[in-house]
PDB file of N, CA and C in Angstrom:
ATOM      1  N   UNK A   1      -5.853  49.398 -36.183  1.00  0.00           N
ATOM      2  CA  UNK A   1      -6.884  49.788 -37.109  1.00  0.00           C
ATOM      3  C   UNK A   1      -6.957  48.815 -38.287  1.00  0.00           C
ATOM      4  N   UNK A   2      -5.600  48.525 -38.348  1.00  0.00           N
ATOM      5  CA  UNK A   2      -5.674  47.235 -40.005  1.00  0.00           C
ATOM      6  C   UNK A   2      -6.583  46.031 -39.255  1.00  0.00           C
ATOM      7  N   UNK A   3      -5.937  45.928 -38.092  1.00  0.00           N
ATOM      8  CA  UNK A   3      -6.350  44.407 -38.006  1.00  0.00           C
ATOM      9  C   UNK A   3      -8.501  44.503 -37.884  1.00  0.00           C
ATOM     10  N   UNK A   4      -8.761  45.502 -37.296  1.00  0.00           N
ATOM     11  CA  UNK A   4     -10.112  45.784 -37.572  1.00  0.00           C
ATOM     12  C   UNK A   4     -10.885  45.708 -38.419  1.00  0.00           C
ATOM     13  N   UNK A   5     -10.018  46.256 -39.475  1.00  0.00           N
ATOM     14  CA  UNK A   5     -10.515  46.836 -41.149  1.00  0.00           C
ATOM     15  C   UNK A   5     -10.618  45.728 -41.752  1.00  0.00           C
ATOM     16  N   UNK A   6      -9.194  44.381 -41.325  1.00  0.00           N
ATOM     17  CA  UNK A   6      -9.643  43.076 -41.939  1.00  0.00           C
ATOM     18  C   UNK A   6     -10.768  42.035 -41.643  1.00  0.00           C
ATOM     19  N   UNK A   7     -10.877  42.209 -40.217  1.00  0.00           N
ATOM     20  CA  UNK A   7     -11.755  41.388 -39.721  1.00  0.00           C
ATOM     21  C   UNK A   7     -13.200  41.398 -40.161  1.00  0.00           C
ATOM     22  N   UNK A   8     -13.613  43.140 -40.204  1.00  0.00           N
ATOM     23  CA  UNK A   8     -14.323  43.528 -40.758  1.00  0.00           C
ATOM     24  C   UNK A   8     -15.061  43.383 -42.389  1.00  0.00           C
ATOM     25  N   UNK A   9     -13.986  43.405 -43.036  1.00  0.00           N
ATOM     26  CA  UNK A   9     -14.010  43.095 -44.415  1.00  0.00           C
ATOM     27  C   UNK A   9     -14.305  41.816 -44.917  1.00  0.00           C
ATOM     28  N   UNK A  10     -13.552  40.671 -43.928  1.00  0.00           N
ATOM     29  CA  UNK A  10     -13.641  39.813 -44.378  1.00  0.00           C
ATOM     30  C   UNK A  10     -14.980  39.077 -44.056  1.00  0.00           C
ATOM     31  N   UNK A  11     -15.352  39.532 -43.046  1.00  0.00           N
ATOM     32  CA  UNK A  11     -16.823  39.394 -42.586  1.00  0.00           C
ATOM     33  C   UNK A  11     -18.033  39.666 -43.344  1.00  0.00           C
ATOM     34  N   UNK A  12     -17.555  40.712 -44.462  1.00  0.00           N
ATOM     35  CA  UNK A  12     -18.732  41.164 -45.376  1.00  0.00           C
ATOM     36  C   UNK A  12     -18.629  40.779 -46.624  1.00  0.00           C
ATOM     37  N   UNK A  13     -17.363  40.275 -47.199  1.00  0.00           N
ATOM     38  CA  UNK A  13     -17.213  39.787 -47.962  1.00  0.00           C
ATOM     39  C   UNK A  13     -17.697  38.019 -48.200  1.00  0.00           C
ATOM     40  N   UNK A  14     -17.996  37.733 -46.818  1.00  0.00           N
ATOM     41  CA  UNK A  14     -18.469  36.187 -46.957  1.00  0.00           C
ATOM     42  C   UNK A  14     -19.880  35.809 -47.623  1.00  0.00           C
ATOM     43  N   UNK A  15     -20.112  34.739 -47.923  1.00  0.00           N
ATOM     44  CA  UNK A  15     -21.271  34.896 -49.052  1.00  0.00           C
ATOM     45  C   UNK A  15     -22.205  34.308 -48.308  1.00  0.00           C
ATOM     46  N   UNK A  16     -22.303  33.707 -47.282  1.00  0.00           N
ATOM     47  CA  UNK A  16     -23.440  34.012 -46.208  1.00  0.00           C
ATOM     48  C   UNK A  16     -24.204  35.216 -45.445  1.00  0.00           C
ATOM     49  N   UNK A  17     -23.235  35.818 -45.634  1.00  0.00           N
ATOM     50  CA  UNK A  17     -23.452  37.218 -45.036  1.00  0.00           C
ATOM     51  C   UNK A  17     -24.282  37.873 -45.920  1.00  0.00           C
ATOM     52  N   UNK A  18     -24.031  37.548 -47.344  1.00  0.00           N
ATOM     53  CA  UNK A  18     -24.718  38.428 -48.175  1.00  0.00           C
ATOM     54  C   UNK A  18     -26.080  37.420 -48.437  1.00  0.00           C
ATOM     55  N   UNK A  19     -26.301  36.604 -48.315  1.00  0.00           N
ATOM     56  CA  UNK A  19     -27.327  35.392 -48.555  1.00  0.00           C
ATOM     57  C   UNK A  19     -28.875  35.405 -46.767  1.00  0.00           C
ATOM     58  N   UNK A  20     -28.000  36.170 -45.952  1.00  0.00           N
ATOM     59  CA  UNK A  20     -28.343  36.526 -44.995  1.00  0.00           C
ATOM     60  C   UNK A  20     -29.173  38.076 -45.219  1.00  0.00           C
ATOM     61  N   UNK A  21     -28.218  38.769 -45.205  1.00  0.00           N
ATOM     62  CA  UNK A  21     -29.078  39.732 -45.517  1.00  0.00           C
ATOM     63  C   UNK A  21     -29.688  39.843 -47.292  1.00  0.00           C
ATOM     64  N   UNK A  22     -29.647  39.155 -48.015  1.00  0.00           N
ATOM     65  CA  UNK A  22     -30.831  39.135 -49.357  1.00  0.00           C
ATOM     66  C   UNK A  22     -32.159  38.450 -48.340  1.00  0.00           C
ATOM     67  N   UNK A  23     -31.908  37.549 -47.448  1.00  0.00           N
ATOM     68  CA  UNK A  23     -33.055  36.923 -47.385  1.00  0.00           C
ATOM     69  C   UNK A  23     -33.947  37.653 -46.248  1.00  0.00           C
ATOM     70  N   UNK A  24     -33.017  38.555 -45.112  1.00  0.00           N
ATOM     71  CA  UNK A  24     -33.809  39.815 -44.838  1.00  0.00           C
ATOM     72  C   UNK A  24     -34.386  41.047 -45.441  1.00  0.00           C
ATOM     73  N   UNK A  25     -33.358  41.494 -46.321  1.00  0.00           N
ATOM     74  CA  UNK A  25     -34.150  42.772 -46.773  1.00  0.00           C
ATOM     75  C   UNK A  25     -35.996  41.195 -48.173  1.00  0.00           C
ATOM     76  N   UNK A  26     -35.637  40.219 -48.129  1.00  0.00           N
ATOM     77  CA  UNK A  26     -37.316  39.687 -48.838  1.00  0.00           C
ATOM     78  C   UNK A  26     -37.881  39.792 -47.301  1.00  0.00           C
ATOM     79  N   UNK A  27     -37.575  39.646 -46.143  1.00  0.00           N
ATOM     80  CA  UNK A  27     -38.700  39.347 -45.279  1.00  0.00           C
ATOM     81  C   UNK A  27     -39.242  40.748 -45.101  1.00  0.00           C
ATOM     82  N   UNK A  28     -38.568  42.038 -45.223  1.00  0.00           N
ATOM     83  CA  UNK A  28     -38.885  43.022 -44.725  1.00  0.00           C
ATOM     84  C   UNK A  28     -39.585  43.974 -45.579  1.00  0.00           C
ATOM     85  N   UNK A  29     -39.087  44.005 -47.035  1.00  0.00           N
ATOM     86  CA  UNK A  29     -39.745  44.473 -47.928  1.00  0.00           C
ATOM     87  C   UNK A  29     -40.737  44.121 -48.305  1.00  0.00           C
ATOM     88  N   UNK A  30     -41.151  45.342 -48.918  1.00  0.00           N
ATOM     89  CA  UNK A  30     -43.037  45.605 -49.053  1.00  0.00           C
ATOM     90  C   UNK A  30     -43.354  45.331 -50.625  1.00  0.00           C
ATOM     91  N   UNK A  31     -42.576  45.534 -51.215  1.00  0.00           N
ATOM     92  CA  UNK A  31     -42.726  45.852 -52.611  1.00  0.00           C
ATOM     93  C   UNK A  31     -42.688  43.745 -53.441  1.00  0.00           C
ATOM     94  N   UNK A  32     -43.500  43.080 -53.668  1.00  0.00           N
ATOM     95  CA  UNK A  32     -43.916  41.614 -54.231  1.00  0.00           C
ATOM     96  C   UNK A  32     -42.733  41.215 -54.995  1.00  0.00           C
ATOM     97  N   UNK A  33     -42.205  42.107 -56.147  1.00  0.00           N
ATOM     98  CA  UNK A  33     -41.275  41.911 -57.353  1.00  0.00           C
ATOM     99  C   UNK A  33     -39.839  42.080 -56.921  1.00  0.00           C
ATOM    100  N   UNK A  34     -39.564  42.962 -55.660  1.00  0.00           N
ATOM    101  CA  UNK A  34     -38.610  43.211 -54.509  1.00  0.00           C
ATOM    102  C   UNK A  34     -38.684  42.124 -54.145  1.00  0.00           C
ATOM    103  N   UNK A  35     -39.413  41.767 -53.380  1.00  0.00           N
ATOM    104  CA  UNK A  35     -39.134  40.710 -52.579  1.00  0.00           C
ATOM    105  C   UNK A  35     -38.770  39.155 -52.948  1.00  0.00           C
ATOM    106  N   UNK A  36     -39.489  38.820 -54.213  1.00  0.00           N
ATOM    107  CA  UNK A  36     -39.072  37.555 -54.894  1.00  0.00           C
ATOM    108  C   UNK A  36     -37.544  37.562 -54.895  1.00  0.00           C
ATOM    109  N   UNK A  37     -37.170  38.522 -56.233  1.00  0.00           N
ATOM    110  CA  UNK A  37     -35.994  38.637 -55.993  1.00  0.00           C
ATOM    111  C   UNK A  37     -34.706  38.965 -55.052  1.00  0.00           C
ATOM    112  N   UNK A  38     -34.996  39.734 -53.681  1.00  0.00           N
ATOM    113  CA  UNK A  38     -33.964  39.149 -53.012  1.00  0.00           C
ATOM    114  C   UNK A  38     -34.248  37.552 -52.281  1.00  0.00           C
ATOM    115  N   UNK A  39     -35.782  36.934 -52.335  1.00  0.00           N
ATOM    116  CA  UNK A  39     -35.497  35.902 -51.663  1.00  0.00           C
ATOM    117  C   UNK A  39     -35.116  34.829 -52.588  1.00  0.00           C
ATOM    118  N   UNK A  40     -35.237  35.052 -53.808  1.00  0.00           N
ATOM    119  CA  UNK A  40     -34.179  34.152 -54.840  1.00  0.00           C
ATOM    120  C   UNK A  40     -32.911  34.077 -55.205  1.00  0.00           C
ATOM    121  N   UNK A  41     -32.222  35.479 -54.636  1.00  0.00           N
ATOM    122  CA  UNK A  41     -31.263  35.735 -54.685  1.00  0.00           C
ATOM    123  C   UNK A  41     -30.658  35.006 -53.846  1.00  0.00           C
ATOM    124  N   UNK A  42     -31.244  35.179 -52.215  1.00  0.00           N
ATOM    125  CA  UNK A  42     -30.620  34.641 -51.202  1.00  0.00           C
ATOM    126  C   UNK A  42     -30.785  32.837 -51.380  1.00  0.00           C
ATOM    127  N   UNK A  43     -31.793  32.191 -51.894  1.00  0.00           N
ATOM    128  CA  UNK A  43     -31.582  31.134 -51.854  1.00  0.00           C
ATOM    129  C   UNK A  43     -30.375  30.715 -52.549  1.00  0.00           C
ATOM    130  N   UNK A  44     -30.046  31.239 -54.359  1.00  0.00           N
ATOM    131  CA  UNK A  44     -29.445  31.293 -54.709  1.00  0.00           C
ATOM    132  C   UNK A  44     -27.775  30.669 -54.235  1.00  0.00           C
ATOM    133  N   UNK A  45     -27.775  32.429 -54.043  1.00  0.00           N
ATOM    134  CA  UNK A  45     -26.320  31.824 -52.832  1.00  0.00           C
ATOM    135  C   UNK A  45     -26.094  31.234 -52.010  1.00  0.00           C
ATOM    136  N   UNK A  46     -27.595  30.904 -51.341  1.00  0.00           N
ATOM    137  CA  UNK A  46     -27.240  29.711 -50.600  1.00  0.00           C
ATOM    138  C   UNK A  46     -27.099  28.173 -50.882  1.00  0.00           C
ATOM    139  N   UNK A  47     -27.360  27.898 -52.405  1.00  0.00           N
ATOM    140  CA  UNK A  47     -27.680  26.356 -52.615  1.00  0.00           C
ATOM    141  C   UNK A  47     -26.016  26.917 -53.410  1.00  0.00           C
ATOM    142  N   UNK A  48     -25.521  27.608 -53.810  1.00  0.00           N
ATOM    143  CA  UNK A  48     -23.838  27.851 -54.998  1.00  0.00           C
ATOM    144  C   UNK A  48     -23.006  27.307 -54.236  1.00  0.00           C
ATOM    145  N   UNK A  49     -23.139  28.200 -52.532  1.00  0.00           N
ATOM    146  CA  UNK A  49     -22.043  28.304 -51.617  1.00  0.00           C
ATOM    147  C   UNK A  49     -21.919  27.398 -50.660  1.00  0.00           C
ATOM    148  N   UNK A  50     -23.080  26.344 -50.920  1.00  0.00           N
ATOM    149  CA  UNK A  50     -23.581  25.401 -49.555  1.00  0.00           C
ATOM    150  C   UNK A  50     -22.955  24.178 -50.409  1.00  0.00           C
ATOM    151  N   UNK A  51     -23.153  23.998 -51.437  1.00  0.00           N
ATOM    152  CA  UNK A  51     -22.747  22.679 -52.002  1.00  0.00           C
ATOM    153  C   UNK A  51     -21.425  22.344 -52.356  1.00  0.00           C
ATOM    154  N   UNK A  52     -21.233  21.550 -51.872  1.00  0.00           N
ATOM    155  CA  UNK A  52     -19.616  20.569 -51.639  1.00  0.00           C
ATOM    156  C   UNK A  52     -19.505  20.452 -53.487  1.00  0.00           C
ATOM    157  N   UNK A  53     -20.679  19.980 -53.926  1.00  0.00           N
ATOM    158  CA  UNK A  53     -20.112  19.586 -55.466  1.00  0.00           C
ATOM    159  C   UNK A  53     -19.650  21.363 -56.052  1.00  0.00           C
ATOM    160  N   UNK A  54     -20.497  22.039 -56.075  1.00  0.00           N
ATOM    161  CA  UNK A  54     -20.300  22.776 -56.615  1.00  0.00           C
ATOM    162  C   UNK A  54     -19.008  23.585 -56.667  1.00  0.00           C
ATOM    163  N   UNK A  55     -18.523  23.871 -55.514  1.00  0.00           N
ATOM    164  CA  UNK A  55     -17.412  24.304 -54.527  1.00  0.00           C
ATOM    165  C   UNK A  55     -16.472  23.313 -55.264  1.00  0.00           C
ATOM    166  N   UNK A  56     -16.266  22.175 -54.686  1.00  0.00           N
ATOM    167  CA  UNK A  56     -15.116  21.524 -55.603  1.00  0.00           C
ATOM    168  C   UNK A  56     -15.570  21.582 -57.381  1.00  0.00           C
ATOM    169  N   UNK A  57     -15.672  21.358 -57.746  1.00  0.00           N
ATOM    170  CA  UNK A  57     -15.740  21.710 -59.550  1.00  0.00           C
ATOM    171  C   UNK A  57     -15.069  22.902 -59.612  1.00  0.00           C
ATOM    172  N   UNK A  58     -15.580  24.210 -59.009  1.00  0.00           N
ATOM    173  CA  UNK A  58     -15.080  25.360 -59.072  1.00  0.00           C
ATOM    174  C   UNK A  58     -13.238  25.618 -58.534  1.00  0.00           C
ATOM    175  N   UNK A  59     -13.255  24.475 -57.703  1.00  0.00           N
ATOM    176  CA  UNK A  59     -11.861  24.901 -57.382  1.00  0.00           C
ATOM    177  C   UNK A  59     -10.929  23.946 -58.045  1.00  0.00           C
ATOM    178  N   UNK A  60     -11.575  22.255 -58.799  1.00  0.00           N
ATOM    179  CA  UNK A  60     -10.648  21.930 -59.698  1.00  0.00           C
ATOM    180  C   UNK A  60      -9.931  23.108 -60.909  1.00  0.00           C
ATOM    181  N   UNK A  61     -11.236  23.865 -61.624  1.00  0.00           N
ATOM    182  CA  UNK A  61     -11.084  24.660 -62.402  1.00  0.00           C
ATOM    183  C   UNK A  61     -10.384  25.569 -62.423  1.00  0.00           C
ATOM    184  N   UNK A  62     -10.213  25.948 -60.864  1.00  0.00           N
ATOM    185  CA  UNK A  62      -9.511  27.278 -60.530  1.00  0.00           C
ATOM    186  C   UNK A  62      -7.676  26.972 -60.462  1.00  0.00           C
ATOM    187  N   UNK A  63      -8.109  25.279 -60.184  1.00  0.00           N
ATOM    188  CA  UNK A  63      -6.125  25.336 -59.503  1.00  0.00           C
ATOM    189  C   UNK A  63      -5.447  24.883 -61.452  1.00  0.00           C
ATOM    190  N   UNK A  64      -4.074  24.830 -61.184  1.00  0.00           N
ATOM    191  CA  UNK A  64      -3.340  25.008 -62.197  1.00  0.00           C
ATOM    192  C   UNK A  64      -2.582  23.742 -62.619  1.00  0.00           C
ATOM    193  N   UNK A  65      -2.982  23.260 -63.901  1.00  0.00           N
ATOM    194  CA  UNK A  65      -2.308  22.012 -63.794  1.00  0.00           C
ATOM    195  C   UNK A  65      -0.739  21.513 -63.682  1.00  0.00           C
ATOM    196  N   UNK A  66      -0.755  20.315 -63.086  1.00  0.00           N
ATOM    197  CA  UNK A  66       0.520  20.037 -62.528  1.00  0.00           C
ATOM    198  C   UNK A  66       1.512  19.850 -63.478  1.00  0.00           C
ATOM    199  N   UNK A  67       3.032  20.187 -63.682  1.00  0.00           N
ATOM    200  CA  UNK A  67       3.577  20.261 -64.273  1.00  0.00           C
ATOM    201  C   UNK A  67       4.838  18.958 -64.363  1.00  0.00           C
ATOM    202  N   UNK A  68       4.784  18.405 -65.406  1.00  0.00           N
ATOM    203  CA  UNK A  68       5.623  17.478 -65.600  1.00  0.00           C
ATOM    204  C   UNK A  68       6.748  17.285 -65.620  1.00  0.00           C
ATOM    205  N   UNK A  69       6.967  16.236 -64.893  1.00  0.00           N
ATOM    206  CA  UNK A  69       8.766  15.763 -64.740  1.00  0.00           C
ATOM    207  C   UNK A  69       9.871  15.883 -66.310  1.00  0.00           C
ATOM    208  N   UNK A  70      10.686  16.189 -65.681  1.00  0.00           N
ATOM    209  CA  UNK A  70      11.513  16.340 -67.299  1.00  0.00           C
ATOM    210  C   UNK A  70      12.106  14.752 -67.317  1.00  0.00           C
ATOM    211  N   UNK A  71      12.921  14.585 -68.432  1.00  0.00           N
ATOM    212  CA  UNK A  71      12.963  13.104 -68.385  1.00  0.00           C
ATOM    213  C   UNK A  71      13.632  12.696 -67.379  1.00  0.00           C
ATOM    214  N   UNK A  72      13.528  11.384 -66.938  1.00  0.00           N
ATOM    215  CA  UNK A  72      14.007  10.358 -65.453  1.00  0.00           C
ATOM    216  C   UNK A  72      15.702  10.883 -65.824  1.00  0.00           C
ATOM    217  N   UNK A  73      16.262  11.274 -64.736  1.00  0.00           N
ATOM    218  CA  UNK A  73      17.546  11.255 -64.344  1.00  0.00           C
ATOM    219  C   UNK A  73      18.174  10.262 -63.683  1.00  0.00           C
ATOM    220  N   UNK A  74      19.103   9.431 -63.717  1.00  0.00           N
ATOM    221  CA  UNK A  74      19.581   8.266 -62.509  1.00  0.00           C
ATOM    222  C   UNK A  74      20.649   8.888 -62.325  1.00  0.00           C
ATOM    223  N   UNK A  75      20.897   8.943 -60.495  1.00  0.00           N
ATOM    224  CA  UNK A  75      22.190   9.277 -59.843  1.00  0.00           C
ATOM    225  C   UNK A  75      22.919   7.900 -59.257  1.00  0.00           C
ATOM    226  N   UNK A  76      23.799   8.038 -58.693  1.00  0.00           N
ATOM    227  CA  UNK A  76      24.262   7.484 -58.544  1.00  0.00           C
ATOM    228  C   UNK A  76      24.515   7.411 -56.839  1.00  0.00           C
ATOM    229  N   UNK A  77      23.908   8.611 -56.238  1.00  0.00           N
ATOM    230  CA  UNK A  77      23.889   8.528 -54.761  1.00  0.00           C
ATOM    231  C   UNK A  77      23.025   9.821 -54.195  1.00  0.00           C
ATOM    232  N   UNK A  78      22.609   9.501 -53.127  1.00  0.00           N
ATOM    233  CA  UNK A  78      22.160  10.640 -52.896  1.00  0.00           C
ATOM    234  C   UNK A  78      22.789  11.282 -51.365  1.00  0.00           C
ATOM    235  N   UNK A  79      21.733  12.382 -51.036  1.00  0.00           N
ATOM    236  CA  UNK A  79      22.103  13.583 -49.906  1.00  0.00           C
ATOM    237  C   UNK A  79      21.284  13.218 -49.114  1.00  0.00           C
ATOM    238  N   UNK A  80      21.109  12.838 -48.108  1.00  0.00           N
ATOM    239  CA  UNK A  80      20.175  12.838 -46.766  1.00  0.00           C
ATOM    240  C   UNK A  80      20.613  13.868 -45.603  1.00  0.00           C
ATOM    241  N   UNK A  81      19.568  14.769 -45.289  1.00  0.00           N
ATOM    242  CA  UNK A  81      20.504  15.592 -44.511  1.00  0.00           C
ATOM    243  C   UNK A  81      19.094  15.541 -43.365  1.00  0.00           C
ATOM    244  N   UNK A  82      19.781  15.455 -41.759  1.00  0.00           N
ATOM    245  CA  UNK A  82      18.278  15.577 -39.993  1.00  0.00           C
ATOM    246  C   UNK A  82      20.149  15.596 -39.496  1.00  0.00           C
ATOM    247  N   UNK A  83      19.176  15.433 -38.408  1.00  0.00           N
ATOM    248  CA  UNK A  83      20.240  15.910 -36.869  1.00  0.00           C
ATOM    249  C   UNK A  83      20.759  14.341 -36.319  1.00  0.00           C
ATOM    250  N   UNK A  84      21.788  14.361 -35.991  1.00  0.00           N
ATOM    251  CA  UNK A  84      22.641  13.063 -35.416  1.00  0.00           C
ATOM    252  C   UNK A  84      22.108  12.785 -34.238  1.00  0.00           C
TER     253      UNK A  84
END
């Protein structure tokens, strides 16, 4: 049942899915001011989620910057450790 519930979920949670159906419920609806807006909606998400630039910007922003070496240490030998 989990593995269903995920497959499922994750399926509706994708932003095509929702860019898919905005741009059906504009073909189907009757109502002019309805309909602009889901078919702007759906373009919308489709030019956010389609673009490589956009997508990367968003995920430089998202990751965490890298954290710096403390000062240079010198050893004097090291450990190599694989199979003989």
């Amino acid at each position: 049942m989990f593995f269903f519930l995920s497959k499922v979920l994750a399926f509706i949670v994708l932003p095509y899915t929702w860019a898919i159906v905005f741009l059906l419920l504009a073909w189907r609806s009757k109502n002019e001011t309805r309909k602009r807006k889901f078919f702007i909606a759906g373009l919308t998400i489709l030019l956010v989620f389609s673009n490589r630039f956009i997508l990367n910007q968003a995920m430089i922003a998202w990751e965490i910057s890298p954290v710096k070496d403390p000062a240079p240490q010198s050893y004097d030998a090291i450990i190599v450790t694989g199979k003989q």
